[in-house]
PDB file of N, CA and C in Angstrom:
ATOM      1  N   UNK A   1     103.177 108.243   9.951  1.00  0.00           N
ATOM      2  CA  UNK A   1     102.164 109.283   9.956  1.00  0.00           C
ATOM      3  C   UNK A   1     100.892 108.748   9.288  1.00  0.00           C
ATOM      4  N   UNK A   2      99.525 108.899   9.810  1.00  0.00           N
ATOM      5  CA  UNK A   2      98.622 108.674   8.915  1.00  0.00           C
ATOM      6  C   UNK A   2      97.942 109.871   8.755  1.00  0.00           C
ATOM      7  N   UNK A   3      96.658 109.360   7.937  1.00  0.00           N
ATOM      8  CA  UNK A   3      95.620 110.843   7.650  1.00  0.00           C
ATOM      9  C   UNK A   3      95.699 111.661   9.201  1.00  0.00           C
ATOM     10  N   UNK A   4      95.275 112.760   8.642  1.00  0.00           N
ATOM     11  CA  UNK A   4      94.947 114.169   9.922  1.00  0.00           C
ATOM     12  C   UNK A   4      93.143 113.346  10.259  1.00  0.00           C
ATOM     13  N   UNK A   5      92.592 112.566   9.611  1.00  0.00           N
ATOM     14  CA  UNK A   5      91.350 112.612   9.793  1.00  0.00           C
ATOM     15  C   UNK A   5      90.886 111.046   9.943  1.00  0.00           C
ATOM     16  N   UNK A   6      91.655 110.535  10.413  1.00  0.00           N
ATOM     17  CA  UNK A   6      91.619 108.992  10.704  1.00  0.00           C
ATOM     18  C   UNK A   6      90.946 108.480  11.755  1.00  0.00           C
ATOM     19  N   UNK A   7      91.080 109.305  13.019  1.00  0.00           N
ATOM     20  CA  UNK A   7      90.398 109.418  14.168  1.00  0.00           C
ATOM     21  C   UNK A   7      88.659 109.469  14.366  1.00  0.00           C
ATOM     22  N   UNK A   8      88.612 110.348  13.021  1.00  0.00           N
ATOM     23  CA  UNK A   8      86.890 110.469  13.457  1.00  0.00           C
ATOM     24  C   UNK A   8      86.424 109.905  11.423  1.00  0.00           C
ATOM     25  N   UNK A   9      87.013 109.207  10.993  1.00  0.00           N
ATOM     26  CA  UNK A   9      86.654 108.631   9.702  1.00  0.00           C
ATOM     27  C   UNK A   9      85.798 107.126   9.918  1.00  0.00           C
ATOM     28  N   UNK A  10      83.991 107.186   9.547  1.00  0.00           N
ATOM     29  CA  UNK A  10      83.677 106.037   9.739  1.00  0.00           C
ATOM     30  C   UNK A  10      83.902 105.065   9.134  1.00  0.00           C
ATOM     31  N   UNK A  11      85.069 104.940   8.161  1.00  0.00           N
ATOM     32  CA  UNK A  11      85.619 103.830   7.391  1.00  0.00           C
ATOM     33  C   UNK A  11      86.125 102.872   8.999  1.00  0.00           C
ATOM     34  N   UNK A  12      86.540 104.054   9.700  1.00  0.00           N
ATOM     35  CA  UNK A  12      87.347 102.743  11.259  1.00  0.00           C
ATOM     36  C   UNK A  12      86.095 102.016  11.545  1.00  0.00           C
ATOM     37  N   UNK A  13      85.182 102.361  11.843  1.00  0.00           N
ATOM     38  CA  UNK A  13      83.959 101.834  12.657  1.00  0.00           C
ATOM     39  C   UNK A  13      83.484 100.525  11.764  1.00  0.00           C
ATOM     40  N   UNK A  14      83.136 100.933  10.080  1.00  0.00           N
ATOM     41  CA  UNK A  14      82.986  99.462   9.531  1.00  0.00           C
ATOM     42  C   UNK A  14      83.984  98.714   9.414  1.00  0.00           C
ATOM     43  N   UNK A  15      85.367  98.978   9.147  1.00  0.00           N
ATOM     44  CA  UNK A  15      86.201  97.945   9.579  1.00  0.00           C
ATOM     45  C   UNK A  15      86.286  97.656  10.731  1.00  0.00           C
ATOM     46  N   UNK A  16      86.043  97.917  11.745  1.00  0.00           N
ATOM     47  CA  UNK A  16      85.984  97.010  13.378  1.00  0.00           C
ATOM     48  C   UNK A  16      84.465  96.494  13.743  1.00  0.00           C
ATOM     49  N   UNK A  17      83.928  96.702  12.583  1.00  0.00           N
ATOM     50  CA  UNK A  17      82.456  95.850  12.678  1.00  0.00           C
ATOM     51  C   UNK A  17      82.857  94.435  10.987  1.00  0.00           C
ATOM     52  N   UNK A  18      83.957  94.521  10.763  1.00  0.00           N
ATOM     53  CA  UNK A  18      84.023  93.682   9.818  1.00  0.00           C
ATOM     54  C   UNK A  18      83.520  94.081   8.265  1.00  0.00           C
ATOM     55  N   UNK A  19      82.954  95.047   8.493  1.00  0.00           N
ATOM     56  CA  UNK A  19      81.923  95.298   7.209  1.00  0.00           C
ATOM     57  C   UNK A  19      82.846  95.568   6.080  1.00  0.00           C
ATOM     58  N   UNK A  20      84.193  95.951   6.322  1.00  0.00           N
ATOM     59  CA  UNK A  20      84.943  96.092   5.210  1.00  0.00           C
ATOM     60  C   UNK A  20      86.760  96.111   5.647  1.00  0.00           C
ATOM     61  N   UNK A  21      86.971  95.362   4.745  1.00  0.00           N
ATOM     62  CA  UNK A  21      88.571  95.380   5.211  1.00  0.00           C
ATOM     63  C   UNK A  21      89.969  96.296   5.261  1.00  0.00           C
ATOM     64  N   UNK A  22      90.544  95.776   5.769  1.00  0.00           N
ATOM     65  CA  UNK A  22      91.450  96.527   6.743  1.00  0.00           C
ATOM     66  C   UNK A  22      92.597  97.303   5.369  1.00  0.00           C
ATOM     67  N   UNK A  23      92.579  96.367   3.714  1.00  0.00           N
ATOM     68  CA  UNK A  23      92.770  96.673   3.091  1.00  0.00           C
ATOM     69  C   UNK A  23      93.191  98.404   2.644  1.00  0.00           C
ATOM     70  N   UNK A  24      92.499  98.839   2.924  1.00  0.00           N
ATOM     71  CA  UNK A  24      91.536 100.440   2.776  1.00  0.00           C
ATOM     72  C   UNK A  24      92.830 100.857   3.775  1.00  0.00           C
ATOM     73  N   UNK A  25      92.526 100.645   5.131  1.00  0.00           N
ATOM     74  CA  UNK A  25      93.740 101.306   5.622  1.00  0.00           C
ATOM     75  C   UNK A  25      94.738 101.572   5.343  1.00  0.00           C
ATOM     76  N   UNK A  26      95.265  99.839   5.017  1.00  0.00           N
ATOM     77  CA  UNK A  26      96.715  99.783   4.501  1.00  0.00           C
ATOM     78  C   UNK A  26      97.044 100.825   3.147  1.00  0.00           C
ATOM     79  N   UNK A  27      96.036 101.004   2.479  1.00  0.00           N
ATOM     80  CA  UNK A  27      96.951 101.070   1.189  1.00  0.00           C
ATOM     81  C   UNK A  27      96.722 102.919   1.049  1.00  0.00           C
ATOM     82  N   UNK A  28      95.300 103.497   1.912  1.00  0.00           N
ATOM     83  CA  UNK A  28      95.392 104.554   2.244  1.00  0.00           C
ATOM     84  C   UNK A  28      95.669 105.593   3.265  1.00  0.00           C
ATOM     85  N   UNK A  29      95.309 105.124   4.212  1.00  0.00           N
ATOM     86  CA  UNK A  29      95.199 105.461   5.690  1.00  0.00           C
ATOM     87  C   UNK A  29      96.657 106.201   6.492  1.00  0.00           C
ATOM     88  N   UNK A  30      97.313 105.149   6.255  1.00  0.00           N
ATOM     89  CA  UNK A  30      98.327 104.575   6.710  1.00  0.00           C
ATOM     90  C   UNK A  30     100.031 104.934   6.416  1.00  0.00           C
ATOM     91  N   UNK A  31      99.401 104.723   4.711  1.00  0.00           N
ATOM     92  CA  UNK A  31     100.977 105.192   3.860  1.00  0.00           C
ATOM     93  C   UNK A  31     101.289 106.272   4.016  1.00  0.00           C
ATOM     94  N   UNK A  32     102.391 106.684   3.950  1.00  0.00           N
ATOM     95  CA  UNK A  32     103.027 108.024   3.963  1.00  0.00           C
ATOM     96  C   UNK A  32     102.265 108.633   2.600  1.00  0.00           C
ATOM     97  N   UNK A  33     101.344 109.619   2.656  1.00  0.00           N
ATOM     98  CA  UNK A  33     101.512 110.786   1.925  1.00  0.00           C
ATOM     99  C   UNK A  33      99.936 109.953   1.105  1.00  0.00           C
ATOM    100  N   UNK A  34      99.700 108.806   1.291  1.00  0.00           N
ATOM    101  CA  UNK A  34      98.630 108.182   0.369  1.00  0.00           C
ATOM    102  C   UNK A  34      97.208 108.787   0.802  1.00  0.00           C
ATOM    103  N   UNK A  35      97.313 109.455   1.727  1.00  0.00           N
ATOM    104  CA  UNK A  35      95.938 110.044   2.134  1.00  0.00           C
ATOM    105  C   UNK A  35      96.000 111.063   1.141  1.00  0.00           C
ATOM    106  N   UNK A  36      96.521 111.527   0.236  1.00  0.00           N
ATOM    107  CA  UNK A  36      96.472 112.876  -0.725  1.00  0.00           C
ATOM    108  C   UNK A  36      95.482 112.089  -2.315  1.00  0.00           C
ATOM    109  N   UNK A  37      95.412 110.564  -1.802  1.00  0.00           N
ATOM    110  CA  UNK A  37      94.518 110.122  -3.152  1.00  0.00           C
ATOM    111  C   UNK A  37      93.310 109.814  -2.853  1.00  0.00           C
ATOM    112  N   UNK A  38      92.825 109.795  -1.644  1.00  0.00           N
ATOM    113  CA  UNK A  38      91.707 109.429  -0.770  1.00  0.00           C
ATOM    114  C   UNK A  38      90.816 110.302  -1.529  1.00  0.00           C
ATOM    115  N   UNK A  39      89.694 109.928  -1.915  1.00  0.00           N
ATOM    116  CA  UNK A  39      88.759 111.258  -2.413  1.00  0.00           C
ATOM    117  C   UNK A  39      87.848 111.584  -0.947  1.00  0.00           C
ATOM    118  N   UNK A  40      87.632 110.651   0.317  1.00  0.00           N
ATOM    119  CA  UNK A  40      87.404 111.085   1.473  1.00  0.00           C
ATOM    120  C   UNK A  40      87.872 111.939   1.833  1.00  0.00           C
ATOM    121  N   UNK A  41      89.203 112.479   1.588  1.00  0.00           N
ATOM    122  CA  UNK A  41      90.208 113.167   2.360  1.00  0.00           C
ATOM    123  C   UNK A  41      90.111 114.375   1.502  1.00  0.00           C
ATOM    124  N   UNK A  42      90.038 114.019   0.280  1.00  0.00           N
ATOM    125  CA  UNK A  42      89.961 115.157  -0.851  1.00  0.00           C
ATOM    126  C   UNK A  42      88.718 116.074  -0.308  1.00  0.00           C
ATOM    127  N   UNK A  43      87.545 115.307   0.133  1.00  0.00           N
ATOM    128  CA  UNK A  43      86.363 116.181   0.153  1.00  0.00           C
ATOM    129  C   UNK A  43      86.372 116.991   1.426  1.00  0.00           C
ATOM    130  N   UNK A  44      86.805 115.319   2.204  1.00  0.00           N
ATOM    131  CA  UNK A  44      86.625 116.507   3.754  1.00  0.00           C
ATOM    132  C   UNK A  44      87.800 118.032   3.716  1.00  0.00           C
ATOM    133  N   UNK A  45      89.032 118.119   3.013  1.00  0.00           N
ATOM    134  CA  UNK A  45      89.794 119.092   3.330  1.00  0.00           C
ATOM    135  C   UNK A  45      88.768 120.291   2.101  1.00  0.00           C
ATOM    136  N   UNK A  46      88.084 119.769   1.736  1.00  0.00           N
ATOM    137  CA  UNK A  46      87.511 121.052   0.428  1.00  0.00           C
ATOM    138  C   UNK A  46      85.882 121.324   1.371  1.00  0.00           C
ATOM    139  N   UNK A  47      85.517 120.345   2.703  1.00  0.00           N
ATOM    140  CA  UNK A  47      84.559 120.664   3.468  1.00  0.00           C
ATOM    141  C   UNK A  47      82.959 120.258   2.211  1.00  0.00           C
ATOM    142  N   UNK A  48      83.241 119.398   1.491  1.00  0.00           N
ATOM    143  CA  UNK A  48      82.431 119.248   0.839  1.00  0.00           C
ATOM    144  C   UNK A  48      81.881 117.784   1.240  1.00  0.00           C
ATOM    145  N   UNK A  49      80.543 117.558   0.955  1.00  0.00           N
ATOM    146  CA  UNK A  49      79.873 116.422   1.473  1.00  0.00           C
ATOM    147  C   UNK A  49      79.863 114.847   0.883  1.00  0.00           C
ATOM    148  N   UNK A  50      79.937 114.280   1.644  1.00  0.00           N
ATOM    149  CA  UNK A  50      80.158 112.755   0.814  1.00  0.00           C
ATOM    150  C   UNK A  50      79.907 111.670   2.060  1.00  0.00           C
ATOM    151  N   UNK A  51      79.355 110.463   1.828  1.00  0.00           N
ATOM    152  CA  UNK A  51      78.301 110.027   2.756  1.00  0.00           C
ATOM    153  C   UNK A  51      79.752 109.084   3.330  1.00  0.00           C
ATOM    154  N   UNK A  52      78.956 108.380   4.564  1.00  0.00           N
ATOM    155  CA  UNK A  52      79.718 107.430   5.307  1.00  0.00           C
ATOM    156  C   UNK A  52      80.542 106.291   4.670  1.00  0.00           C
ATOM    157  N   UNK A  53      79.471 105.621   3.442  1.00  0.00           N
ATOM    158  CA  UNK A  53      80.075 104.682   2.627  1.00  0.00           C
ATOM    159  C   UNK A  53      80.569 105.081   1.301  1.00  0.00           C
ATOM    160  N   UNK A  54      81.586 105.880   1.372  1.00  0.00           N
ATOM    161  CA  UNK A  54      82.129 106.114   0.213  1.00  0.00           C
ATOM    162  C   UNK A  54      83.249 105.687   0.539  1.00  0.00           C
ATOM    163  N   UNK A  55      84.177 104.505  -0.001  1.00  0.00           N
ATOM    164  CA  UNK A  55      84.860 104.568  -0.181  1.00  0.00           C
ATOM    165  C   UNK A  55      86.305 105.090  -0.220  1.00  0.00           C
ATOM    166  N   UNK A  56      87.774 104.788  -0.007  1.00  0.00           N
ATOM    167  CA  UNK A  56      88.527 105.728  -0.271  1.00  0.00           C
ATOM    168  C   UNK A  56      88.953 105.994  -2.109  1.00  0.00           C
ATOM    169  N   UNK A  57      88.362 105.374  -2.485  1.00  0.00           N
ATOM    170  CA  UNK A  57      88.632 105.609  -4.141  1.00  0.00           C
ATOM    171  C   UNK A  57      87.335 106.035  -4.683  1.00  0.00           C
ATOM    172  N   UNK A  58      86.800 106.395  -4.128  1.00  0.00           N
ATOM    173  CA  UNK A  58      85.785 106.746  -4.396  1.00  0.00           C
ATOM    174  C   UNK A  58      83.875 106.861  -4.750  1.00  0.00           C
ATOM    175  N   UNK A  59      84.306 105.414  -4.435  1.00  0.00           N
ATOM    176  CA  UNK A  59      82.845 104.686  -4.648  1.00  0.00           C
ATOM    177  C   UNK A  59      82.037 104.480  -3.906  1.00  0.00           C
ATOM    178  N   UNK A  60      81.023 104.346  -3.953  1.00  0.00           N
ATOM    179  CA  UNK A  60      79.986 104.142  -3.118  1.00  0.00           C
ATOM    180  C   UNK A  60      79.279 103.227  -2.627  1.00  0.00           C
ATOM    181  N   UNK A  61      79.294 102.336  -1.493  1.00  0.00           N
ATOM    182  CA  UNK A  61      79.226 100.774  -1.599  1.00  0.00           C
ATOM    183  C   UNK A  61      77.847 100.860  -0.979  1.00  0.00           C
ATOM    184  N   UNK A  62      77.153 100.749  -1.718  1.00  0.00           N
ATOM    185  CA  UNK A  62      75.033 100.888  -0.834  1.00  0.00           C
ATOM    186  C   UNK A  62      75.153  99.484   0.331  1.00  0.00           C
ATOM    187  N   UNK A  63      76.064  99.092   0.357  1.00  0.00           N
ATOM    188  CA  UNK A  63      75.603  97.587   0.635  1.00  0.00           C
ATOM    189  C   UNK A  63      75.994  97.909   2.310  1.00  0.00           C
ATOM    190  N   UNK A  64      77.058  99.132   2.521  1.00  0.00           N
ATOM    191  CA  UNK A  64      77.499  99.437   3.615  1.00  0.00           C
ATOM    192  C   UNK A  64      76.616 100.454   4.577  1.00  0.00           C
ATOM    193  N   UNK A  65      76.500 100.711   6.091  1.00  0.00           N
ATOM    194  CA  UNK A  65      75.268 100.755   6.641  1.00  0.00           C
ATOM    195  C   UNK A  65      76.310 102.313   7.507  1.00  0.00           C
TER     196      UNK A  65
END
């Protein structure tokens, strides 16, 4: 099972442009039940705003487009 929100999460798009690794998936995406630490996942289910490059732990990488 992965996230409910994996499909339309632009974390896929910079990892298939290379911009960031596949890492992220594995350790969130992916795992059973690990999408509940995602603060992506945290915000989108609370409908609250948080930009493209944030991170799944939370951070904010400016360097990402």
């Amino acid at each position: 099972m992965v996230c409910r929100w994996f499909g339309i999460c632009p974390l896929r798009r910079l990892e298939e442009k290379g911009k960031i690794s596949d890492k992220w998936k594995k350790e969130y995406c992916s795992s059973e039940n690990n999408w509940l630490n995602c603060k992506r996942y945290q915000f989108e289910e609370k409908g609250k705003y948080h930009p493209d490059n944030m991170l799944p732990n939370g951070e904010i990488d400016e360097k990402l487009e």
